[in-house]
Protein backbone atom coordinates (compact mmCIF):
# COMPACT_ATOMS: atom_id res chain seq x y z
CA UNK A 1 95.69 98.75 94.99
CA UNK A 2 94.04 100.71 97.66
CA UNK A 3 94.40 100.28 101.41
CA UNK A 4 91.90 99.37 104.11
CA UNK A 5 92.25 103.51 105.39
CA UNK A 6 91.82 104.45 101.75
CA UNK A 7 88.73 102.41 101.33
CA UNK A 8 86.93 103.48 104.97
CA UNK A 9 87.96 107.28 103.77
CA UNK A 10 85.99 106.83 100.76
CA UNK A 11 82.84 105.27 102.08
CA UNK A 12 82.99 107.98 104.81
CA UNK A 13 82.81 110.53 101.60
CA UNK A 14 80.56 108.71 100.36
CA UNK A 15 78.62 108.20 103.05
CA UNK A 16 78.43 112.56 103.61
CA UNK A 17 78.20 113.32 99.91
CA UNK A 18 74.53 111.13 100.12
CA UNK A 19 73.69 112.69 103.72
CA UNK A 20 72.55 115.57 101.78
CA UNK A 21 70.35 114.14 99.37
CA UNK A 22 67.26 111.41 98.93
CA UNK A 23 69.78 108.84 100.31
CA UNK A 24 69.81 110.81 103.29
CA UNK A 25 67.36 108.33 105.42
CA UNK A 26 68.90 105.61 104.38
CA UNK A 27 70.81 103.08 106.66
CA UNK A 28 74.33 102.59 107.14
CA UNK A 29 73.60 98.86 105.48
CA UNK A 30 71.89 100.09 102.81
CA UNK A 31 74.26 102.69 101.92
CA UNK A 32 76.79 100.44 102.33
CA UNK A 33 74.80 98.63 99.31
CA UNK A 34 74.47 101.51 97.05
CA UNK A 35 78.14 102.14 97.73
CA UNK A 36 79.40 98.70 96.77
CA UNK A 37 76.82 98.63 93.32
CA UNK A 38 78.68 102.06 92.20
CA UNK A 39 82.16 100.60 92.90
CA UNK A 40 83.82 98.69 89.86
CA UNK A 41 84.38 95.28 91.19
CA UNK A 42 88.17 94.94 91.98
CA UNK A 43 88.94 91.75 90.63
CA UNK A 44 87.38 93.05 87.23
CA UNK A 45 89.20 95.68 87.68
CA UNK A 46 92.61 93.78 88.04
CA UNK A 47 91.86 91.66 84.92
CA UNK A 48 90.88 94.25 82.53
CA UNK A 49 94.46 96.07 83.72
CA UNK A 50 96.17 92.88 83.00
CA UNK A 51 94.51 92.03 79.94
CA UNK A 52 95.41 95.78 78.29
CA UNK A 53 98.91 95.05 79.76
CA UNK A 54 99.06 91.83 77.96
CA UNK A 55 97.46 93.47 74.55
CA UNK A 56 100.36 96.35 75.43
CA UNK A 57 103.08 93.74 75.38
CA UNK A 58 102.21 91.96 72.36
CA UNK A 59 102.03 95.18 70.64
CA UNK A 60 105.55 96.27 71.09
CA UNK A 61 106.40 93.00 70.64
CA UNK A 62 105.05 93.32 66.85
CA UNK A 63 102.46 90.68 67.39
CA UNK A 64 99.96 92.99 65.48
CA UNK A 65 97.19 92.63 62.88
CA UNK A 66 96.65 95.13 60.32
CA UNK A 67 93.17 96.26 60.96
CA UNK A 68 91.58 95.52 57.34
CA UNK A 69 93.12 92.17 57.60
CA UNK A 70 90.91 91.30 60.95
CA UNK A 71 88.01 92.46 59.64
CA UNK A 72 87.98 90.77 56.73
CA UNK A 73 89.19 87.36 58.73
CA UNK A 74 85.94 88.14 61.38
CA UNK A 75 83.53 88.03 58.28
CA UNK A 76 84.63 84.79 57.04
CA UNK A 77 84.53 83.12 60.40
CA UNK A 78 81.30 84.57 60.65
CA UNK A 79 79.84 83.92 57.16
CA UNK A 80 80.96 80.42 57.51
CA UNK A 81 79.01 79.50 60.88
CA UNK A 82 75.69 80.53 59.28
């Protein structure tokens, strides 16, 4: 997880890298904006990490699938909602 310094030293790149383009005459708010919309959301972030962890851990724990088996157990789920 980042740190407050890491985070202000990447909005302040940020904020230079758009200083020479079409974002140039934008405001510190609305840069700030654009920033945040291009940033994955941390707590995403955090869950998709723990959920490949937890996939990882079942894995070497042997609680696997083999692959033709799944599919074919998807399409009968499937087929038998319609």
């Amino acid at each position: 997880m980042s740190t407050v310094i890491e985070e202000v030293e990447a909005f302040r790149e940020f904020v230079l890298e758009q200083s020479h383009g079409e974002a140039a005459d934008l405001s510190l708010e609305d840069l700030f904006r654009r920033w945040c919309a291009l940033r994955p959301v941390t707590r995403e972030l955090e869950q998709s990490l723990r959920s490949l962890a937890r996939g990882l851990d079942d894995a070497k724990a042997g609680h696997v699938v083999d692959v033709d088996q799944a599919i074919h157990e998807t399409r009968s789920r499937l087929q038998s909602s319609k």
